[in-house]
N, C-alpha and C. Protein backbone atom coordinates (compact mmCIF):
# COMPACT_ATOMS: atom_id res chain seq x y z
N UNK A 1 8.53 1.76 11.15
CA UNK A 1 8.29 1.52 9.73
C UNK A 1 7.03 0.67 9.53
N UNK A 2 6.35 1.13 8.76
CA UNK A 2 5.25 0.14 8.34
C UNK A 2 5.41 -0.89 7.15
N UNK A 3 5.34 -2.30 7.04
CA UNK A 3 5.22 -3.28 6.53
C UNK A 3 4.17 -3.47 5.91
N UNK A 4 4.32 -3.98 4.66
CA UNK A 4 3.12 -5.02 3.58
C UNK A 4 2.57 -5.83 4.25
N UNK A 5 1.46 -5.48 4.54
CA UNK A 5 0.10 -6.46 5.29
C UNK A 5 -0.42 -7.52 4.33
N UNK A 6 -0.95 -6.56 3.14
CA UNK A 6 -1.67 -7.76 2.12
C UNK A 6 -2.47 -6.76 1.13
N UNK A 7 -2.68 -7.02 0.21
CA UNK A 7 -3.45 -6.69 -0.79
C UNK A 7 -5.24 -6.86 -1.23
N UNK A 8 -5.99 -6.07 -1.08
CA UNK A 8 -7.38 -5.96 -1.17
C UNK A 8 -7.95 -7.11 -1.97
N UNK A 9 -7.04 -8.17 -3.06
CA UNK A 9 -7.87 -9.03 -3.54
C UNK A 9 -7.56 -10.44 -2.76
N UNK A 10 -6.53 -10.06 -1.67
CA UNK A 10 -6.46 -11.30 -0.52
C UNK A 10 -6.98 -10.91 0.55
N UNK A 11 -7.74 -9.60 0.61
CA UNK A 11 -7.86 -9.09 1.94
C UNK A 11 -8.66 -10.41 2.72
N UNK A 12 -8.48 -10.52 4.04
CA UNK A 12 -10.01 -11.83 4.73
C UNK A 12 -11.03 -11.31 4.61
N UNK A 13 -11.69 -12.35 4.13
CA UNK A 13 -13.34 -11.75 3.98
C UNK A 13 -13.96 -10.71 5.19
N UNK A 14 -13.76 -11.83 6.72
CA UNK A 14 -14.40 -11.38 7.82
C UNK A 14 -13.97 -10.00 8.20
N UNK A 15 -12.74 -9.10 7.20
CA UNK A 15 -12.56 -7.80 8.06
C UNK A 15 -12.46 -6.78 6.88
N UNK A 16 -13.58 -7.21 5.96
CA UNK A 16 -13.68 -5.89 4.32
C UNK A 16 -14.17 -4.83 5.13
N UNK A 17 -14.82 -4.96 6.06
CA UNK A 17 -15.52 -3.55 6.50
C UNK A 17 -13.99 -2.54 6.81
N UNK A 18 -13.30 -3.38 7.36
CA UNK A 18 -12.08 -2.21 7.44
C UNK A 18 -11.29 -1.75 6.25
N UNK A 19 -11.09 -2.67 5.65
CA UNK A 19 -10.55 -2.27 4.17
C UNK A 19 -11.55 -0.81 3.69
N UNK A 20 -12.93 -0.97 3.36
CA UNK A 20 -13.63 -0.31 3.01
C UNK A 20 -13.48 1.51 3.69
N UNK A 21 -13.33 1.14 5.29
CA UNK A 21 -13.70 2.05 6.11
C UNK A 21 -12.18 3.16 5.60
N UNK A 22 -10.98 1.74 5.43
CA UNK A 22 -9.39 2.78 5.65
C UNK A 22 -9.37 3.54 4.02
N UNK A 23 -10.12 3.17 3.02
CA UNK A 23 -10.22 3.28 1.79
C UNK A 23 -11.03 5.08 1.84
N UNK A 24 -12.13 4.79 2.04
CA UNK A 24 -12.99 5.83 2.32
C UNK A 24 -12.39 7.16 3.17
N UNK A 25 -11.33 6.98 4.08
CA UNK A 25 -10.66 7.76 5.25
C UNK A 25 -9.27 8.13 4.36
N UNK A 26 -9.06 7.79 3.72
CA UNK A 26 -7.30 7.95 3.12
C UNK A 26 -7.30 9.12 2.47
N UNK A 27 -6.10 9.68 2.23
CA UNK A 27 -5.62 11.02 1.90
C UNK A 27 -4.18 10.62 1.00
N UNK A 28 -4.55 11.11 -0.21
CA UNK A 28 -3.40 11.25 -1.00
C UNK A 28 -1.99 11.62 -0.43
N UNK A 29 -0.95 10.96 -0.62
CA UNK A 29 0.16 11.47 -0.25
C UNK A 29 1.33 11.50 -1.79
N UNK A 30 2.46 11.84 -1.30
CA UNK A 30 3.80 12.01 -2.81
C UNK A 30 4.04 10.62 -2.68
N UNK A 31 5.33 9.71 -3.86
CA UNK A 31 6.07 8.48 -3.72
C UNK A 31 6.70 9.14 -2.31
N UNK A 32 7.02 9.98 -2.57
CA UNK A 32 8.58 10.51 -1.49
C UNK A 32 7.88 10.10 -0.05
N UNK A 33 7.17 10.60 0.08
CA UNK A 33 6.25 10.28 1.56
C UNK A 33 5.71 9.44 1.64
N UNK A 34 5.15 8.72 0.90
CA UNK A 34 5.38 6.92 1.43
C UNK A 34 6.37 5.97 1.23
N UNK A 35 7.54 6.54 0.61
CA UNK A 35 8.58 5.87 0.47
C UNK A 35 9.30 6.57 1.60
N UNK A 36 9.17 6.93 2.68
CA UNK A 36 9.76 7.34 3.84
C UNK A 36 9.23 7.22 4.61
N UNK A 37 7.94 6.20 5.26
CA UNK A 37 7.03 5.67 5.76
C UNK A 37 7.44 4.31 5.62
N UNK A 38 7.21 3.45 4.58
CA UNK A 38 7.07 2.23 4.81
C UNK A 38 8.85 1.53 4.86
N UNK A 39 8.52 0.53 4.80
CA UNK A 39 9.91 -0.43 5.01
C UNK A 39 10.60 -0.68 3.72
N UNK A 40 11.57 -0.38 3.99
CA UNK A 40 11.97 -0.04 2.20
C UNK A 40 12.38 -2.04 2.04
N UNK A 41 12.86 -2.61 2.35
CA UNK A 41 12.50 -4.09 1.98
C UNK A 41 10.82 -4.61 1.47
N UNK A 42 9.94 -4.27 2.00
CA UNK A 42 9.13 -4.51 1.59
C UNK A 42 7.96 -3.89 0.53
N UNK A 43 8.55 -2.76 0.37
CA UNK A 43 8.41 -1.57 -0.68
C UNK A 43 8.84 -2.43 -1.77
N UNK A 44 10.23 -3.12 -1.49
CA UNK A 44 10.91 -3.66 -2.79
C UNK A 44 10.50 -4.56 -3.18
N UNK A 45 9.87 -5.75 -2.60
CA UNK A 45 9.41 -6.58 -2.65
C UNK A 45 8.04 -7.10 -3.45
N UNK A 46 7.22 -5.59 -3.01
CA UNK A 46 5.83 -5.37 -3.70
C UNK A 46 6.14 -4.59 -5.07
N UNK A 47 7.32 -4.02 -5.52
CA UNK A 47 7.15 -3.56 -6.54
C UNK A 47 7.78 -4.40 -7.45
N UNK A 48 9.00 -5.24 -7.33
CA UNK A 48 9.66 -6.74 -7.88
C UNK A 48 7.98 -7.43 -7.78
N UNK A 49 7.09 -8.15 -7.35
CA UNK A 49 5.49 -8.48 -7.68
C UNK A 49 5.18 -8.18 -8.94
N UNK A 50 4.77 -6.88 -8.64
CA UNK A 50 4.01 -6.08 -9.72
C UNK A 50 5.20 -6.00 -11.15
N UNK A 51 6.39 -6.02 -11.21
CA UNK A 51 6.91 -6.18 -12.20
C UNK A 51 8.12 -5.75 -12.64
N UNK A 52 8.12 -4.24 -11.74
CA UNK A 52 8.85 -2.98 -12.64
C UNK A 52 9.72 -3.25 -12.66
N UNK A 53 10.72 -4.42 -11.98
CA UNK A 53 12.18 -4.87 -12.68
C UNK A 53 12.61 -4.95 -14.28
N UNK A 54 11.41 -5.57 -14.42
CA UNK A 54 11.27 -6.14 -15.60
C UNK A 54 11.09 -4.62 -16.92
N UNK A 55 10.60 -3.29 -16.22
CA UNK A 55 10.43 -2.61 -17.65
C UNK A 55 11.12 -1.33 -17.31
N UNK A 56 10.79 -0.34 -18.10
CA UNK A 56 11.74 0.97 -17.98
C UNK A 56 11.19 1.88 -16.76
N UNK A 57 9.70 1.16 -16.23
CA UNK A 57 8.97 2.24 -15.38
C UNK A 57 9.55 1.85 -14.02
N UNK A 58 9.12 2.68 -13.09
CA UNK A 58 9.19 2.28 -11.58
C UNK A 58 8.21 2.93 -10.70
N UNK A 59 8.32 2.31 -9.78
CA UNK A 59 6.83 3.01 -8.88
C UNK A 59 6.89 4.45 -8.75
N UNK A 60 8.11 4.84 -8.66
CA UNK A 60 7.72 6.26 -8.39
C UNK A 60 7.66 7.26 -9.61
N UNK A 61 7.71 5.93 -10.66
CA UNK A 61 7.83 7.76 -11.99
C UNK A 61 6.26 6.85 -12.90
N UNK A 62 5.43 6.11 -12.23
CA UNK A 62 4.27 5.43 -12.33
C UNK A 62 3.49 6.54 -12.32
N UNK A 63 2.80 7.36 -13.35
CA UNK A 63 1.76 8.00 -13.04
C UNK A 63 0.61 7.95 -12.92
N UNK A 64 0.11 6.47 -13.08
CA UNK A 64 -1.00 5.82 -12.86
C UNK A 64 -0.83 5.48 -11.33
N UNK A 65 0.40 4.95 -10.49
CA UNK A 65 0.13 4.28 -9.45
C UNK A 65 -0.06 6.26 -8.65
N UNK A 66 -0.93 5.34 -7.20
CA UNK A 66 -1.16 6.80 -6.09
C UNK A 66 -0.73 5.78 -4.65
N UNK A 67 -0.45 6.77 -4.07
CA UNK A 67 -0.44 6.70 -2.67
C UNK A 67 -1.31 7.36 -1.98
N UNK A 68 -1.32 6.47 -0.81
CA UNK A 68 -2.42 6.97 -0.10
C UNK A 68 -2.05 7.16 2.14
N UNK A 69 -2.04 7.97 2.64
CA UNK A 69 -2.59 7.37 4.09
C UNK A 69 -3.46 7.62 4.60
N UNK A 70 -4.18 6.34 5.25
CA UNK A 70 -5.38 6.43 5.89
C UNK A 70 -5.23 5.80 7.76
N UNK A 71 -6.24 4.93 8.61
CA UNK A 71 -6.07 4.27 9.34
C UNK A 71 -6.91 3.31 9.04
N UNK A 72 -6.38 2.49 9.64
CA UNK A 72 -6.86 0.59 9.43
C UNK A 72 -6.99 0.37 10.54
N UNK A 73 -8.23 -0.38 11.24
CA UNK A 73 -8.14 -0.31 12.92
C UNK A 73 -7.80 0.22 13.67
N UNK A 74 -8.08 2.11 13.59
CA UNK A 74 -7.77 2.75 15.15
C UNK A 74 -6.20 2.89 14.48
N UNK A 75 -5.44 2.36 13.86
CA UNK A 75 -3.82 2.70 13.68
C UNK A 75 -3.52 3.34 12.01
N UNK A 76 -2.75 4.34 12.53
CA UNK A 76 -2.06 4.78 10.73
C UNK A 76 -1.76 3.29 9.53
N UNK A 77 -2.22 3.76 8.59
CA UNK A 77 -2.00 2.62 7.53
C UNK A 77 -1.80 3.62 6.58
N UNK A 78 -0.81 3.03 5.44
CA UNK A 78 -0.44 3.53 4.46
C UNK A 78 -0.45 2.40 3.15
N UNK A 79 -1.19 2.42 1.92
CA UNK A 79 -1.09 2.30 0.72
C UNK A 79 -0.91 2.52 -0.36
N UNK A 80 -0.22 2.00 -1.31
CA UNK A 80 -0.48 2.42 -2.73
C UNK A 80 -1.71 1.68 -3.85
N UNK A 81 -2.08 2.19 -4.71
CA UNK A 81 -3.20 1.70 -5.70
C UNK A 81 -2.38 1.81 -7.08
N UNK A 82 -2.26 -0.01 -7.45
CA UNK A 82 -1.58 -0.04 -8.94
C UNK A 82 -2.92 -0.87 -9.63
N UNK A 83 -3.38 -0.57 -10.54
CA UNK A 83 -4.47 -1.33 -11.31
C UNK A 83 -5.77 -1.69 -10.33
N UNK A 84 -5.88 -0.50 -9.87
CA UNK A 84 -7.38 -0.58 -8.96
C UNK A 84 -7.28 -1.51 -7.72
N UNK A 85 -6.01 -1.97 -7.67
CA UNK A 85 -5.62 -2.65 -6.24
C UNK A 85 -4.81 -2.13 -5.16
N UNK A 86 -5.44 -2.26 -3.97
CA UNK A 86 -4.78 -1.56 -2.97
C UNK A 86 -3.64 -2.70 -2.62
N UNK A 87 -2.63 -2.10 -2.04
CA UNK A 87 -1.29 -2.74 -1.46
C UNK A 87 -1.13 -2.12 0.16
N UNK A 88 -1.35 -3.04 0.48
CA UNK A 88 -1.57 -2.34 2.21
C UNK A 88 -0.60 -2.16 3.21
N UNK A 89 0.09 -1.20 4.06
CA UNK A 89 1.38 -1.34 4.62
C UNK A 89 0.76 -0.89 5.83
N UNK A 90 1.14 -1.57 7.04
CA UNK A 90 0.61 -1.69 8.37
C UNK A 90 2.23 -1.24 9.34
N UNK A 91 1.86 -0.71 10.52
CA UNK A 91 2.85 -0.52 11.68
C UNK A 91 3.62 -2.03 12.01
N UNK A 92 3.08 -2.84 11.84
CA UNK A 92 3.18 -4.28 12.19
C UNK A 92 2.42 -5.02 10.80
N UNK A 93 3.45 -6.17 10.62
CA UNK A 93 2.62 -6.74 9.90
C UNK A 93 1.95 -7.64 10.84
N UNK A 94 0.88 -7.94 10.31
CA UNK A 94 -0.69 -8.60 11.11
C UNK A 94 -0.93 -10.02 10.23
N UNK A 95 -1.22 -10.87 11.45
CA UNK A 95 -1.67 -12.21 10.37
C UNK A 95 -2.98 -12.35 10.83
């Protein structure tokens, strides 16, 4: 399962080139297929963040939010994009 790494407006400075590189490399995917990819705890976690407890929407009937997979260092990475921000889900989370 892949885990929430971090989000593009915390990304570390010293490693945007990869952000940039996994951004540029990514391929649209369904909710269904990244919601069967990542870690569903931390799926939940990032979308309780962003809000959707709180309203009638949810990530997956979001037709603004996308999914995406790409690779992030040589390894599969998978994201979603809610308000022009990437949400990053890694094999491992990485500090």
């Amino acid at each position: 399962m892949w885990k929430y790494y971090c989000d593009c407006v915390s990304w570390p400075v010293r490693e945007v080139r990869w952000l940039i590189d996994m951004v540029d490399a990514a391929r649209e995917i369904t909710y269904r297929t990244f919601a069967s990819r990542v870690d569903r705890h931390s799926l939940r976690l990032v979308s309780n963040a962003l809000g959707y407890p709180r309203c009638r929407l949810t990530l997956a009937s979001d037709r603004y939010v996308t999914y995406h997979r790409s690779v992030l260092r040589g390894e599969r990475a998978y994201y979603l994009r809610h308000s022009a921000i990437e949400y990053v889900f890694c094999k491992e989370a990485r500090s």
